[in-house]
Each structure stands twice: as structure tokens, then as C-alpha cells.
PDB file of N, CA and C in Angstrom:
ATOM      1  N   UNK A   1       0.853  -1.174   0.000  1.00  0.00           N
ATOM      2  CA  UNK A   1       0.000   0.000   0.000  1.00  0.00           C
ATOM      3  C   UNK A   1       0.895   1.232   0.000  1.00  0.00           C
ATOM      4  N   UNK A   2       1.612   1.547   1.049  1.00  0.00           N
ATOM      5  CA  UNK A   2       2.298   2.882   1.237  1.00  0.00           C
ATOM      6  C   UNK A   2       1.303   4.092   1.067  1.00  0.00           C
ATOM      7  N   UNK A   3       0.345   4.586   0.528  1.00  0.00           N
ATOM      8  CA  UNK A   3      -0.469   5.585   0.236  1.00  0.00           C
ATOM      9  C   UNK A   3      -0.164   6.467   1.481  1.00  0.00           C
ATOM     10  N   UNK A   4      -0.155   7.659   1.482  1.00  0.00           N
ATOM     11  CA  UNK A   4      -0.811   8.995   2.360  1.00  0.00           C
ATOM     12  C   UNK A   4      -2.378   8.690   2.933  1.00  0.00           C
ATOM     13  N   UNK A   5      -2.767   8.176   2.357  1.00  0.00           N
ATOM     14  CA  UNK A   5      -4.194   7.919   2.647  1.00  0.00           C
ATOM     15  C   UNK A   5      -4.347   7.290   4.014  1.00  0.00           C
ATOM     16  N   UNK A   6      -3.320   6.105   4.527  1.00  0.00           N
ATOM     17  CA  UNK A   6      -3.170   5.674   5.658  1.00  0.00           C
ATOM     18  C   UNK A   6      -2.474   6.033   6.683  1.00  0.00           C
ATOM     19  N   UNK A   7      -2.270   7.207   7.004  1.00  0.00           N
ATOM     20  CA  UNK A   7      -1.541   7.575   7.798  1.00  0.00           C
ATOM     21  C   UNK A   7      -2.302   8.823   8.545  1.00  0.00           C
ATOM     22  N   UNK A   8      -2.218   9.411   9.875  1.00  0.00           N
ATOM     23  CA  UNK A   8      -2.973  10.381  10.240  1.00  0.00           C
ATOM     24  C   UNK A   8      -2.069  11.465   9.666  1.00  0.00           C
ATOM     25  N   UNK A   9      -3.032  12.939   9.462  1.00  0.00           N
ATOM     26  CA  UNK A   9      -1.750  13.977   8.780  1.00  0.00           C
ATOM     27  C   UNK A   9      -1.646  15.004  10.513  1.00  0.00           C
ATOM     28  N   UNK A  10      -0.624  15.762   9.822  1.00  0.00           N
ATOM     29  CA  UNK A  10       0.677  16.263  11.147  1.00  0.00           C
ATOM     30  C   UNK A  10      -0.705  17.101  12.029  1.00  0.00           C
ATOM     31  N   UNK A  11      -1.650  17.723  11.139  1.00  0.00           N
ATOM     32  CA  UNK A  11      -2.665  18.792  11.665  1.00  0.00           C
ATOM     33  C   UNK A  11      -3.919  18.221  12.314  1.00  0.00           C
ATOM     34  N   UNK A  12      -4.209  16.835  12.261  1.00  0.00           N
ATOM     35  CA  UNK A  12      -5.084  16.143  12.565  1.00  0.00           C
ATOM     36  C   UNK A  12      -5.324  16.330  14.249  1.00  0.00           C
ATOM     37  N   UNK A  13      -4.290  16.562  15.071  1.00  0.00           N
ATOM     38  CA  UNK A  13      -4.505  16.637  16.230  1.00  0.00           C
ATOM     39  C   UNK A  13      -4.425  14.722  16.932  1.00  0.00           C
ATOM     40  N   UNK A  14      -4.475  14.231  16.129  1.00  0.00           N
ATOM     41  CA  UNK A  14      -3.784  12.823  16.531  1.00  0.00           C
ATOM     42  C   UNK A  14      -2.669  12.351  17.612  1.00  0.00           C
ATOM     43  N   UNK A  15      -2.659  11.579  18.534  1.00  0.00           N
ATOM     44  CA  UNK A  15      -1.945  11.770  19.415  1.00  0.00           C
ATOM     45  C   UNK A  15      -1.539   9.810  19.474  1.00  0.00           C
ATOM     46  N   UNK A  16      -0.294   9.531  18.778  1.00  0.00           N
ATOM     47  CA  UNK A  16      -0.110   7.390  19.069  1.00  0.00           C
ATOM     48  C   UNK A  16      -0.934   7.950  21.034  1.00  0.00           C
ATOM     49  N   UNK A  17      -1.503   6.122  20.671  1.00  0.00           N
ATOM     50  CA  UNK A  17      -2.420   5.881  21.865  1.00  0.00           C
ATOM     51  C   UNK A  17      -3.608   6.378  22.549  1.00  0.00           C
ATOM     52  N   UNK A  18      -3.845   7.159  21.860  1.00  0.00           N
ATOM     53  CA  UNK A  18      -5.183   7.674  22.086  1.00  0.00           C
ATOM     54  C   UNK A  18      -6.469   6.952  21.977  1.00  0.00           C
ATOM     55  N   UNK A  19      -7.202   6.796  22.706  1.00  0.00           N
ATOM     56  CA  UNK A  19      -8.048   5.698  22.843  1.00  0.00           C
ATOM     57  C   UNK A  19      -9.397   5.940  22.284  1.00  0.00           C
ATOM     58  N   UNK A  20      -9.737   5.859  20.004  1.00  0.00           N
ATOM     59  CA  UNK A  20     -10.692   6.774  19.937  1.00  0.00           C
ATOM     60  C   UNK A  20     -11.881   5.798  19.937  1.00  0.00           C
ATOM     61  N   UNK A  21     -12.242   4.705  20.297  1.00  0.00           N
ATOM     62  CA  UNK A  21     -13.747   4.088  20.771  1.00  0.00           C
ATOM     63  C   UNK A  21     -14.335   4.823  21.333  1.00  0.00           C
ATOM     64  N   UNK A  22     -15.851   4.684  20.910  1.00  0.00           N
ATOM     65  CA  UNK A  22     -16.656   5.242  20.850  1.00  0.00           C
ATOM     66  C   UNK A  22     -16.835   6.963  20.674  1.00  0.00           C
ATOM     67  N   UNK A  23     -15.903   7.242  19.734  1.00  0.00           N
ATOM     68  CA  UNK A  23     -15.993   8.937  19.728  1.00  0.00           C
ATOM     69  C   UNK A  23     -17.036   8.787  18.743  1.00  0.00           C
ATOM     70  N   UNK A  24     -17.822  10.327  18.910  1.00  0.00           N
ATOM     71  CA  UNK A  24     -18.864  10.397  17.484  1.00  0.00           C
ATOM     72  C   UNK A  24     -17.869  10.951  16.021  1.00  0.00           C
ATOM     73  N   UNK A  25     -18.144  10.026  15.065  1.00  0.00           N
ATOM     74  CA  UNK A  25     -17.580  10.449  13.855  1.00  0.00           C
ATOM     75  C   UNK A  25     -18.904  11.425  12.933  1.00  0.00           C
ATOM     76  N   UNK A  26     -17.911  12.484  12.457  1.00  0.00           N
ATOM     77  CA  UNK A  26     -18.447  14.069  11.682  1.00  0.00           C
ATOM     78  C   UNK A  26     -17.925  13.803  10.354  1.00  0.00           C
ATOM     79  N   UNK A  27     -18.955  13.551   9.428  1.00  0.00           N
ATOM     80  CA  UNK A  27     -18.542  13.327   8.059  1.00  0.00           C
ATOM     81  C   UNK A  27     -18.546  15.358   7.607  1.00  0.00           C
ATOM     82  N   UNK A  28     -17.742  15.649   6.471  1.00  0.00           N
ATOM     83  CA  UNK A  28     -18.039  17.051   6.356  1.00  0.00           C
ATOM     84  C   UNK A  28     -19.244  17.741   6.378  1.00  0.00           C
ATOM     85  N   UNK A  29     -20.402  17.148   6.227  1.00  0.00           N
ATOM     86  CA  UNK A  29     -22.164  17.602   5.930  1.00  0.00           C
ATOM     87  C   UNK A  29     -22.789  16.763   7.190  1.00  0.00           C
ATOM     88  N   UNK A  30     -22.208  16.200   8.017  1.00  0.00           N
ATOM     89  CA  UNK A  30     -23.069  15.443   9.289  1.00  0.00           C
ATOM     90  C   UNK A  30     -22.539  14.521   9.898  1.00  0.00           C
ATOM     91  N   UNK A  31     -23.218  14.203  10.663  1.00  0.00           N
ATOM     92  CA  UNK A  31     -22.676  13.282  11.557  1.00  0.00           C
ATOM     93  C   UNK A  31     -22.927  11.695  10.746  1.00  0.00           C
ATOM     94  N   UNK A  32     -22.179  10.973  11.180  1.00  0.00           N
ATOM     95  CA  UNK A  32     -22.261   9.821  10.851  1.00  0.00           C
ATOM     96  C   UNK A  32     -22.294   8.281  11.069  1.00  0.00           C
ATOM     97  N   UNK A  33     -21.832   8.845  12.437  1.00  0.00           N
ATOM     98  CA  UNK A  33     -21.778   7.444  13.340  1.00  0.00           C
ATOM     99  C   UNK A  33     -20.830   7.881  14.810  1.00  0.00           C
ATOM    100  N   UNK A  34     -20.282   5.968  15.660  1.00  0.00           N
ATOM    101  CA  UNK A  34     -19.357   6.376  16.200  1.00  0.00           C
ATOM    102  C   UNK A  34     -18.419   5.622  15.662  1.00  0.00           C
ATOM    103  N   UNK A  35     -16.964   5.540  16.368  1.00  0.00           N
ATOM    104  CA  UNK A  35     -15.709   4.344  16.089  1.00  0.00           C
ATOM    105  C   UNK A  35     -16.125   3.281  16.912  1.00  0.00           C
ATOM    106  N   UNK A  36     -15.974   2.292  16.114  1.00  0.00           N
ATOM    107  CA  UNK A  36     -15.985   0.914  16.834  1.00  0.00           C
ATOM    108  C   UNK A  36     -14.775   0.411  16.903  1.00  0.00           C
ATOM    109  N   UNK A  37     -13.676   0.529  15.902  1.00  0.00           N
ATOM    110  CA  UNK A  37     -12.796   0.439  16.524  1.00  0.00           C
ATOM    111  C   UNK A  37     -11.656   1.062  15.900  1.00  0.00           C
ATOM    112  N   UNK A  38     -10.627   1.103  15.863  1.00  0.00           N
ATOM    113  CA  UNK A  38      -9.305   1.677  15.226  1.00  0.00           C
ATOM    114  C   UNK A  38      -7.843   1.264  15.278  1.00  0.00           C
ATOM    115  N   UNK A  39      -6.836   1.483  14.126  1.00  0.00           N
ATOM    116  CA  UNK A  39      -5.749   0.668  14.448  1.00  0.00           C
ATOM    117  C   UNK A  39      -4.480   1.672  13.687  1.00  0.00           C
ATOM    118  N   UNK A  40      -3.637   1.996  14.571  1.00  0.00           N
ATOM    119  CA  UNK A  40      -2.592   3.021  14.210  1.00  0.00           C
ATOM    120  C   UNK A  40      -1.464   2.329  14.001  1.00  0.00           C
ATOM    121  N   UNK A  41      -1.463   1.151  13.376  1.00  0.00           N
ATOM    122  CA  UNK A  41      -0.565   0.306  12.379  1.00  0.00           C
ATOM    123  C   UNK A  41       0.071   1.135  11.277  1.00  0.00           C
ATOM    124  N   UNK A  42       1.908   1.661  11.514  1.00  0.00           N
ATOM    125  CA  UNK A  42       2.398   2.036  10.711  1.00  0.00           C
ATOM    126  C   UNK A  42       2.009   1.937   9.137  1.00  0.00           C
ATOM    127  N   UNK A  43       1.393   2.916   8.151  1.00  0.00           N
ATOM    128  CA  UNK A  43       1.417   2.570   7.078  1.00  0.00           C
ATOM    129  C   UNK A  43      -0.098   1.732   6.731  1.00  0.00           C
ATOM    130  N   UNK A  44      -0.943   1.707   7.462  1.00  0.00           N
ATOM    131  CA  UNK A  44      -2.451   1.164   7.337  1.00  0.00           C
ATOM    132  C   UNK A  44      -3.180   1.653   8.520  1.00  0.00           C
ATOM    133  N   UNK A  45      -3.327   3.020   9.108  1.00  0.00           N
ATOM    134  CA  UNK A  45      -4.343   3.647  10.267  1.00  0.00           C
ATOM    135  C   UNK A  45      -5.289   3.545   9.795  1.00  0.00           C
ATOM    136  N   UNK A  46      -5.997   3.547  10.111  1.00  0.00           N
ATOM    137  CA  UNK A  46      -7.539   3.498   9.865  1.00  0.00           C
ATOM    138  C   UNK A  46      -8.923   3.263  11.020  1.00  0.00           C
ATOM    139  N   UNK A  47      -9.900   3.736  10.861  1.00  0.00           N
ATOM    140  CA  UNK A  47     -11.099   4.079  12.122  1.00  0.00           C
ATOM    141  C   UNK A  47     -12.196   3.012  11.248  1.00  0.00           C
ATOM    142  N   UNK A  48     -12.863   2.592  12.111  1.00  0.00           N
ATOM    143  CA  UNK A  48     -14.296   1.534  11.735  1.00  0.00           C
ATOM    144  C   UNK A  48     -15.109   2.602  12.004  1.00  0.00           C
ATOM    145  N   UNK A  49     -15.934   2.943  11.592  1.00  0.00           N
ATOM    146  CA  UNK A  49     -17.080   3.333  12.313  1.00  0.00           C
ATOM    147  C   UNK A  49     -18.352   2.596  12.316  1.00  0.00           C
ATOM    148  N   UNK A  50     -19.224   2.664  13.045  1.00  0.00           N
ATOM    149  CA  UNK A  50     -20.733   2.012  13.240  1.00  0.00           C
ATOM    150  C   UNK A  50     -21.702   2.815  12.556  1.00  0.00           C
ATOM    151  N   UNK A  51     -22.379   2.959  11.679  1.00  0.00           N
ATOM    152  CA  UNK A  51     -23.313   3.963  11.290  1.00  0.00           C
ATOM    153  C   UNK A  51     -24.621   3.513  11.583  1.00  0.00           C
ATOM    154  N   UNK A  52     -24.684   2.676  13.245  1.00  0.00           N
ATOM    155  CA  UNK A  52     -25.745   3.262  13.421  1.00  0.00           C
ATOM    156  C   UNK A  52     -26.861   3.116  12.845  1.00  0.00           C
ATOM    157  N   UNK A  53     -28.035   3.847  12.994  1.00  0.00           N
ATOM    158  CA  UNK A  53     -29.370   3.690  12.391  1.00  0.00           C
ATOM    159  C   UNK A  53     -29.263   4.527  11.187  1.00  0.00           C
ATOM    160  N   UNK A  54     -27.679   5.639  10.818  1.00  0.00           N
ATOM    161  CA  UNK A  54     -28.057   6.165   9.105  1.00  0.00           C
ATOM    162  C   UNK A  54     -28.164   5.076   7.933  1.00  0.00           C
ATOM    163  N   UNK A  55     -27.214   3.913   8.390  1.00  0.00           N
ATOM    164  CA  UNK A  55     -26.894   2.829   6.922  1.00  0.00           C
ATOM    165  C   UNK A  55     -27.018   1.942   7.910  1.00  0.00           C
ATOM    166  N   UNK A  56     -28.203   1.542   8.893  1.00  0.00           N
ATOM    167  CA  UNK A  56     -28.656   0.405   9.598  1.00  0.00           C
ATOM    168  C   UNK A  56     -27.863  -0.811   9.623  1.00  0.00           C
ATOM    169  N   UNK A  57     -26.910  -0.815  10.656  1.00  0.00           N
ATOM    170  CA  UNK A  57     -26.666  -2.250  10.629  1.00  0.00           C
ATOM    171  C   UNK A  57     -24.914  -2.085   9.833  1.00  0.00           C
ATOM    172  N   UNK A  58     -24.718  -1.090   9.410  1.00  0.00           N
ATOM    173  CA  UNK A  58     -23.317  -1.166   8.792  1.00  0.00           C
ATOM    174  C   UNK A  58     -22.177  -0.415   9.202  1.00  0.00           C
ATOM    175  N   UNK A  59     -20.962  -1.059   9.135  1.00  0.00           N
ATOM    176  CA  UNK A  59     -19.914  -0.569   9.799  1.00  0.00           C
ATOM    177  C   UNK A  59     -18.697  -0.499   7.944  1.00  0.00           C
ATOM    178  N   UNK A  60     -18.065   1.047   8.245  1.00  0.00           N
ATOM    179  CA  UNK A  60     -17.349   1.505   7.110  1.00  0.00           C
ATOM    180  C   UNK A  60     -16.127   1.744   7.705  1.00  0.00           C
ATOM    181  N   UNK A  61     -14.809   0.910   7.055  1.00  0.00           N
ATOM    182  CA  UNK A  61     -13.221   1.803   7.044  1.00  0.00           C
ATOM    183  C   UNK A  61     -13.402   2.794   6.195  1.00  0.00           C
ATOM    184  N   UNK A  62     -12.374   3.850   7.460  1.00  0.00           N
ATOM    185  CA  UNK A  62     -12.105   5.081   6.665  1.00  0.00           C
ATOM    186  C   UNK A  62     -10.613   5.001   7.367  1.00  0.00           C
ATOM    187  N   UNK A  63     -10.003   5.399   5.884  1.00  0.00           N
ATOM    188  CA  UNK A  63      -8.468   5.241   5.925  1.00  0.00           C
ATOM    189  C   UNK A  63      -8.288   6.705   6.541  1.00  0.00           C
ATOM    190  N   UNK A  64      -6.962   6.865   7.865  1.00  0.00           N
ATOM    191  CA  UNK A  64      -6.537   7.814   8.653  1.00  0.00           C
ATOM    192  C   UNK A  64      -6.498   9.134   7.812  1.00  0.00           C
ATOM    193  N   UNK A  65      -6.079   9.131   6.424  1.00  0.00           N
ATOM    194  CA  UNK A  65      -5.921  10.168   6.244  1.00  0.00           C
ATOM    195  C   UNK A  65      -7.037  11.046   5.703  1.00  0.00           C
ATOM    196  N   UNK A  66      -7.952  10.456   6.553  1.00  0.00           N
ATOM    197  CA  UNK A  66      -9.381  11.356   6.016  1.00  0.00           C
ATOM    198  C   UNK A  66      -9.755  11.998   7.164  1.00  0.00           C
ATOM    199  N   UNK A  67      -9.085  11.516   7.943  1.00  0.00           N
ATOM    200  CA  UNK A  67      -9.533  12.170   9.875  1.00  0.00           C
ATOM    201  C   UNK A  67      -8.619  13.849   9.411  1.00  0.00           C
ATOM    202  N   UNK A  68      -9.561  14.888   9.502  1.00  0.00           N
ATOM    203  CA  UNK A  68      -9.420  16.155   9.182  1.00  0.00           C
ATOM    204  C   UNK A  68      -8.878  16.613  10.459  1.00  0.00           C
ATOM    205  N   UNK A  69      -9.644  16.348  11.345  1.00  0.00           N
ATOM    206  CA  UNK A  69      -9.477  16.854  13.053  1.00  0.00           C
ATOM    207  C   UNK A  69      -9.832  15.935  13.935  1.00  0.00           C
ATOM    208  N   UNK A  70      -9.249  15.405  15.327  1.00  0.00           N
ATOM    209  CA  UNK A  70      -9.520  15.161  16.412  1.00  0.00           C
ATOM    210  C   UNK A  70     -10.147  15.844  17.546  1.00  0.00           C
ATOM    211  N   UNK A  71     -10.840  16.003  18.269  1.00  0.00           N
ATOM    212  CA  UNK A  71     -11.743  17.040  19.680  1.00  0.00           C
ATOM    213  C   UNK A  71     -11.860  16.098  20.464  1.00  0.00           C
ATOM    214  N   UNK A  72     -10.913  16.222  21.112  1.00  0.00           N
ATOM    215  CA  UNK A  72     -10.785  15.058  22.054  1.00  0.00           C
ATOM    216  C   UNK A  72     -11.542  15.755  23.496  1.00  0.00           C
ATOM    217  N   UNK A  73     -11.582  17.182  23.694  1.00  0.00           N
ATOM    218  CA  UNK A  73     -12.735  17.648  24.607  1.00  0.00           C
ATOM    219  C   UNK A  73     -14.060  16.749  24.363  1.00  0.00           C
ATOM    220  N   UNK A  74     -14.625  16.825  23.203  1.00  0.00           N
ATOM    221  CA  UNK A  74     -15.671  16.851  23.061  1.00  0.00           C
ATOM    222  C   UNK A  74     -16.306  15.477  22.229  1.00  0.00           C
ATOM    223  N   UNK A  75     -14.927  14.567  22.179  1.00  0.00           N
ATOM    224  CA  UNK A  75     -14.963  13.035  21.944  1.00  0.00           C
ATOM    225  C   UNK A  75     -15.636  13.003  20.576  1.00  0.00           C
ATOM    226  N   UNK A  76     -14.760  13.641  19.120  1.00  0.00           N
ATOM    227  CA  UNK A  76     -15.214  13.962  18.140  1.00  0.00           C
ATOM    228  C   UNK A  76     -14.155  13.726  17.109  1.00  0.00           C
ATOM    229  N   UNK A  77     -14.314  12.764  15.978  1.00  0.00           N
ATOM    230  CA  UNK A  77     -13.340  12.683  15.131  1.00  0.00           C
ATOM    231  C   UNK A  77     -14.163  13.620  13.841  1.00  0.00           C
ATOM    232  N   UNK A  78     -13.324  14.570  13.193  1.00  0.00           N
ATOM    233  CA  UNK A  78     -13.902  15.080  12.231  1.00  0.00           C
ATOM    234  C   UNK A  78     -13.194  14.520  10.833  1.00  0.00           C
ATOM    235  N   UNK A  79     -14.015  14.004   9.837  1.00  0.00           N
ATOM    236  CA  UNK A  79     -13.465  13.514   8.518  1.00  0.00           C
ATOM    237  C   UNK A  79     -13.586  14.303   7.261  1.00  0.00           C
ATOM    238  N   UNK A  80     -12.834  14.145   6.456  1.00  0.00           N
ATOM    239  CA  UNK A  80     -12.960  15.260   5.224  1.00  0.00           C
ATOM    240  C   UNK A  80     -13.549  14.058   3.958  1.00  0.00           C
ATOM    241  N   UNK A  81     -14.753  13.597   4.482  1.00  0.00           N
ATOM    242  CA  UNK A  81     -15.521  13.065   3.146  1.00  0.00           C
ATOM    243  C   UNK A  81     -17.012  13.258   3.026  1.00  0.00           C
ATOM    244  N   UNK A  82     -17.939  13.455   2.433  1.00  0.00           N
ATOM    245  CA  UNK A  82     -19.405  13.737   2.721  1.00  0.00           C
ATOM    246  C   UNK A  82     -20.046  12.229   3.155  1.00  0.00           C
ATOM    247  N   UNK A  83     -21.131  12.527   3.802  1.00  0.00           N
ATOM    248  CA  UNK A  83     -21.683  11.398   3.967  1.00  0.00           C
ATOM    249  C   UNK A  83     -22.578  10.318   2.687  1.00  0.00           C
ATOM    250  N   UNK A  84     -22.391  11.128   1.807  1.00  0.00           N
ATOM    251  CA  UNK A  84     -22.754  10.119   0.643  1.00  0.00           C
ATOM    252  C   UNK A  84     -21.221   9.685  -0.380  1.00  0.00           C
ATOM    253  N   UNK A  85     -20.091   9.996  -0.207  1.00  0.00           N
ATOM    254  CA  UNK A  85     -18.914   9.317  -0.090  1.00  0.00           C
ATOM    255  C   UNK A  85     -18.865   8.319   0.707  1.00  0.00           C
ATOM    256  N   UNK A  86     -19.111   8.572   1.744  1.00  0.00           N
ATOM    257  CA  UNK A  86     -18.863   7.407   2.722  1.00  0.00           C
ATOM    258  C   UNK A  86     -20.109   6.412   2.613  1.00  0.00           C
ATOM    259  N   UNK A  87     -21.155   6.800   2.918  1.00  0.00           N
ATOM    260  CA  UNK A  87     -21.978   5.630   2.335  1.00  0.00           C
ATOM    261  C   UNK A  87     -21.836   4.415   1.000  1.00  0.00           C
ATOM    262  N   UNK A  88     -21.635   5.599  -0.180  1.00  0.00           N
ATOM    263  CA  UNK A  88     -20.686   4.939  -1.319  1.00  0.00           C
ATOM    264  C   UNK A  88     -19.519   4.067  -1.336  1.00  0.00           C
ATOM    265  N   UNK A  89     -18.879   3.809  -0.135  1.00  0.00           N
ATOM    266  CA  UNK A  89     -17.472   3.201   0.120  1.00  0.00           C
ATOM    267  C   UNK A  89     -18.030   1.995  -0.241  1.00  0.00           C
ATOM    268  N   UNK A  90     -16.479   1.319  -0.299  1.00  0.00           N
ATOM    269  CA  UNK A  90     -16.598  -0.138  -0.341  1.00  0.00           C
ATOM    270  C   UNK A  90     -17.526  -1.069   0.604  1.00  0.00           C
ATOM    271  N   UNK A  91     -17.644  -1.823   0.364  1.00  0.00           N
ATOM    272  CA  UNK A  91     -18.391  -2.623   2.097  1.00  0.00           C
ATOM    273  C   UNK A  91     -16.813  -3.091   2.680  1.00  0.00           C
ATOM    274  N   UNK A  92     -17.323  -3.209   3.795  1.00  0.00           N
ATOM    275  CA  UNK A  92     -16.527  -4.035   4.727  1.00  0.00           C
ATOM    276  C   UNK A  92     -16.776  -4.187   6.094  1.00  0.00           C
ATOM    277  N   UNK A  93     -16.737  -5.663   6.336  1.00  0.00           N
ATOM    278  CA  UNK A  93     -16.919  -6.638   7.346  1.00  0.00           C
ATOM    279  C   UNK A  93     -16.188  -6.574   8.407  1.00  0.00           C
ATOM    280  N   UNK A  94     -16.106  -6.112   9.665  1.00  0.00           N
ATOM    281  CA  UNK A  94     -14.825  -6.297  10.383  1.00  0.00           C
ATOM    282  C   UNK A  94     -14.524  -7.805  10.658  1.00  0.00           C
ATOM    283  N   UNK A  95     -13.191  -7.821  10.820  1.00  0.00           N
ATOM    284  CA  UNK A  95     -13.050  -9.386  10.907  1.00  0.00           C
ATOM    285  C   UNK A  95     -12.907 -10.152   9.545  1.00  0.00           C
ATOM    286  N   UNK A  96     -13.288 -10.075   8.408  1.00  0.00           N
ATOM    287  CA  UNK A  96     -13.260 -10.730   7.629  1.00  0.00           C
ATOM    288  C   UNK A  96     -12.589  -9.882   6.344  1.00  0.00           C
ATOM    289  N   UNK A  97     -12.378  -8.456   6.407  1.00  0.00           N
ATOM    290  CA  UNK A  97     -11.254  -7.784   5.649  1.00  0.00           C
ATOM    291  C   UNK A  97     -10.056  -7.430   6.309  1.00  0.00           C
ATOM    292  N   UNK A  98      -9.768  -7.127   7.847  1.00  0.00           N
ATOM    293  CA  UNK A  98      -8.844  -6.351   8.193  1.00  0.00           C
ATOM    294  C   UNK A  98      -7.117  -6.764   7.527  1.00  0.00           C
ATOM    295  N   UNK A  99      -7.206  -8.169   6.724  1.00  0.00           N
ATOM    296  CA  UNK A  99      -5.963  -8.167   6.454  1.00  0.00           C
ATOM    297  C   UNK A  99      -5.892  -8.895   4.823  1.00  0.00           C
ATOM    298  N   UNK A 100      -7.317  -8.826   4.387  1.00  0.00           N
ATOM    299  CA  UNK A 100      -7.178  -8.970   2.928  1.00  0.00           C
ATOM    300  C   UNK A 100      -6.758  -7.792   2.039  1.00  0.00           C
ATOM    301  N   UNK A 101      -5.480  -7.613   1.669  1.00  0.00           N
ATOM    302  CA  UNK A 101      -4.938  -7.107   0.926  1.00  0.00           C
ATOM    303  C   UNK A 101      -6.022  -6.028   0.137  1.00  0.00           C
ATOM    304  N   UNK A 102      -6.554  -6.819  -1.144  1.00  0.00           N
ATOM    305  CA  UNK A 102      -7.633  -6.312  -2.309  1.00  0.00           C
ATOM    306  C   UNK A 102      -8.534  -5.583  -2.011  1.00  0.00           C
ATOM    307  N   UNK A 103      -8.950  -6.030  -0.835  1.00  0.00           N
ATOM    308  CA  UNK A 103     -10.241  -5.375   0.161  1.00  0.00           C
ATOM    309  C   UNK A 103      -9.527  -3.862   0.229  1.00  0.00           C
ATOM    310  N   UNK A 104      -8.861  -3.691   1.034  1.00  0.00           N
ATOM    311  CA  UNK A 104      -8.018  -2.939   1.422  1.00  0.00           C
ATOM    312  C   UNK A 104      -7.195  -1.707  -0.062  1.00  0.00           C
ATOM    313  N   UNK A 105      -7.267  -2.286  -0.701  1.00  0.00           N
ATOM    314  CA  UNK A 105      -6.662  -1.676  -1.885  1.00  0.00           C
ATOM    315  C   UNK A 105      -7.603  -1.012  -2.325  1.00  0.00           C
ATOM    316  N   UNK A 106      -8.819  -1.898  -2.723  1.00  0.00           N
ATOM    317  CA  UNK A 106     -10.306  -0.874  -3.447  1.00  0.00           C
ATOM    318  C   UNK A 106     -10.537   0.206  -2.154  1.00  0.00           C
ATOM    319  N   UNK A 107     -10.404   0.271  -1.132  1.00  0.00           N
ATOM    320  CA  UNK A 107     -10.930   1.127  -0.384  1.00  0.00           C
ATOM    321  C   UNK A 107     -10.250   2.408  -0.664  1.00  0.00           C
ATOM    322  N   UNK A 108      -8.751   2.207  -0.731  1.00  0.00           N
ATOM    323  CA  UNK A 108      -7.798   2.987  -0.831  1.00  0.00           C
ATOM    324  C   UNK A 108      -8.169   3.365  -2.078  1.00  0.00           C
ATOM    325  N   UNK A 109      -8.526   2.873  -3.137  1.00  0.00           N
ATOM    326  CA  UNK A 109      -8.637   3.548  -4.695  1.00  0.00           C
ATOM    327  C   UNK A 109      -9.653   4.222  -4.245  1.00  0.00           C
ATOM    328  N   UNK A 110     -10.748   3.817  -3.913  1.00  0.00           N
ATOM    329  CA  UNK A 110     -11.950   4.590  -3.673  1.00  0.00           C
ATOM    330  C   UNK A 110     -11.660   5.930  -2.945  1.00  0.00           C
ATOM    331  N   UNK A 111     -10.977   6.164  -2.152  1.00  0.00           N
ATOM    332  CA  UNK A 111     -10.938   7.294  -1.429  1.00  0.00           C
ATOM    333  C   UNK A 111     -10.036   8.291  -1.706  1.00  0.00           C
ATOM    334  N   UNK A 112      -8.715   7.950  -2.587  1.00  0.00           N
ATOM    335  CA  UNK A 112      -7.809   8.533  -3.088  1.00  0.00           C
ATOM    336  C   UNK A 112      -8.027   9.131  -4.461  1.00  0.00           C
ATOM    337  N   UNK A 113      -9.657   8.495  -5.269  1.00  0.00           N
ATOM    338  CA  UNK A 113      -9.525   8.996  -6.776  1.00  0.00           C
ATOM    339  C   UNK A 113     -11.046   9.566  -6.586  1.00  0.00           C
ATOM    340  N   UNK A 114     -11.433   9.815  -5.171  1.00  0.00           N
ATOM    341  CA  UNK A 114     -13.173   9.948  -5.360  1.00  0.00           C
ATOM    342  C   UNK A 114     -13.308  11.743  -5.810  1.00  0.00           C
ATOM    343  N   UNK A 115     -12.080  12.587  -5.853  1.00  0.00           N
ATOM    344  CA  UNK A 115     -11.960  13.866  -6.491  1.00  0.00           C
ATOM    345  C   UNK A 115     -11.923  13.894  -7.886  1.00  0.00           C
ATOM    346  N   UNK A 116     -11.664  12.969  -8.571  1.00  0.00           N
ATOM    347  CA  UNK A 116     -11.512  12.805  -9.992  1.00  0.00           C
ATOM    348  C   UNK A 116     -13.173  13.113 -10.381  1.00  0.00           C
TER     349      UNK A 116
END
């Protein structure tokens, strides 16, 4: 992979070890859920989130480098994608993608070319 896409950026307010379960995730136009879980694995960061009753029942990776801001007052990850980007994402299963490669790759295409 290597992408920018997986990594938190310097302005994010990101802090290694920070414990972000259950923060509410802020897509740019709304809210969107919370984290269920997250993993600051050199070179593949990335947040789960739960969405909850918007996409009933479904949980979306969003690769670190979409986390715009952290508010850790106010237990708030802010992301730089709309919520119909993110709805649009790939699917994914926790548990049954976290280390399939391909899985992992379309997500990354998806989020790195969704400006095109």
C-alpha cells in the first residue's frame, strides 16, 4: 500500500495511543456514526465506524488520512468526506477484511480517486 491515505496527517490533532472508541464520527455535511474500533498500524491507520441507524446495521473503514481533526474535549473525530462518499465506500466486514490485501486496496482507490 504505502499511500498517504493511511496515515494520520501532522494537523489532525492525533496523538499514538489515544483511545478513539466510541468517539462520534463528523462526516463534512453530518454526523455519521461512532468508532468501533481503530488501528494506528504504521502505514495502514484506519477508524471503523458504526453507522448506526443512518446505513442500519453497517460498519465503514475510513483510511486515517481522512480524519481532518480530532476534539478530544468533546470526543469527536472530524473527517474530510461527505456522507454520501462514505456511504458509497466499499463494504466491509470487520473481521473478515482487516488483512485482505484487495479489500483494502479498493478502499484505498476509492478514497484517493473519489476527487476525480
Amino acid at each position: 500500500m504505502g499511500s498517504d491515505i493511511w496515515g494520520y496527517s501532522e494537523t489532525s490533532g492525533h496523538a499514538p495511543g489515544t483511545e478513539l472508541i466510541g468517539y462520534r464520527v463528523e462526516a463534512s455535511d453530518g454526523p455519521i456514526g461512532k468508532i468501533d474500533r481503530h488501528s494506528e498500524d504504521v502505514g495502514r491507520s484506519y477508524v471503523v465506524v458504526d453507522t448506526g441507524p443512518w446505513i442500519f446495521g453497517h460498519r465503514v473503514l475510513l483510511p486515517a488520512g481522512l480524519v481532518s481533526r480530532i476534539d478530544r474535549e468533546h470526543e469527536t473525530v472530524h473527517i474530510e468526506a461527505t456522507k454520501a462518499e462514505i456511504k458509497d465506500s466499499p463494504p466491509f466486514e470487520s473481521g473478515q477484511h482487516d488483512d485482505d490485501l484487495p479489500s483494502l486496496q479498493l478502499i484505498e482507490r476509492y478514497y484517493a480517486n473519489r476527487h476525480m
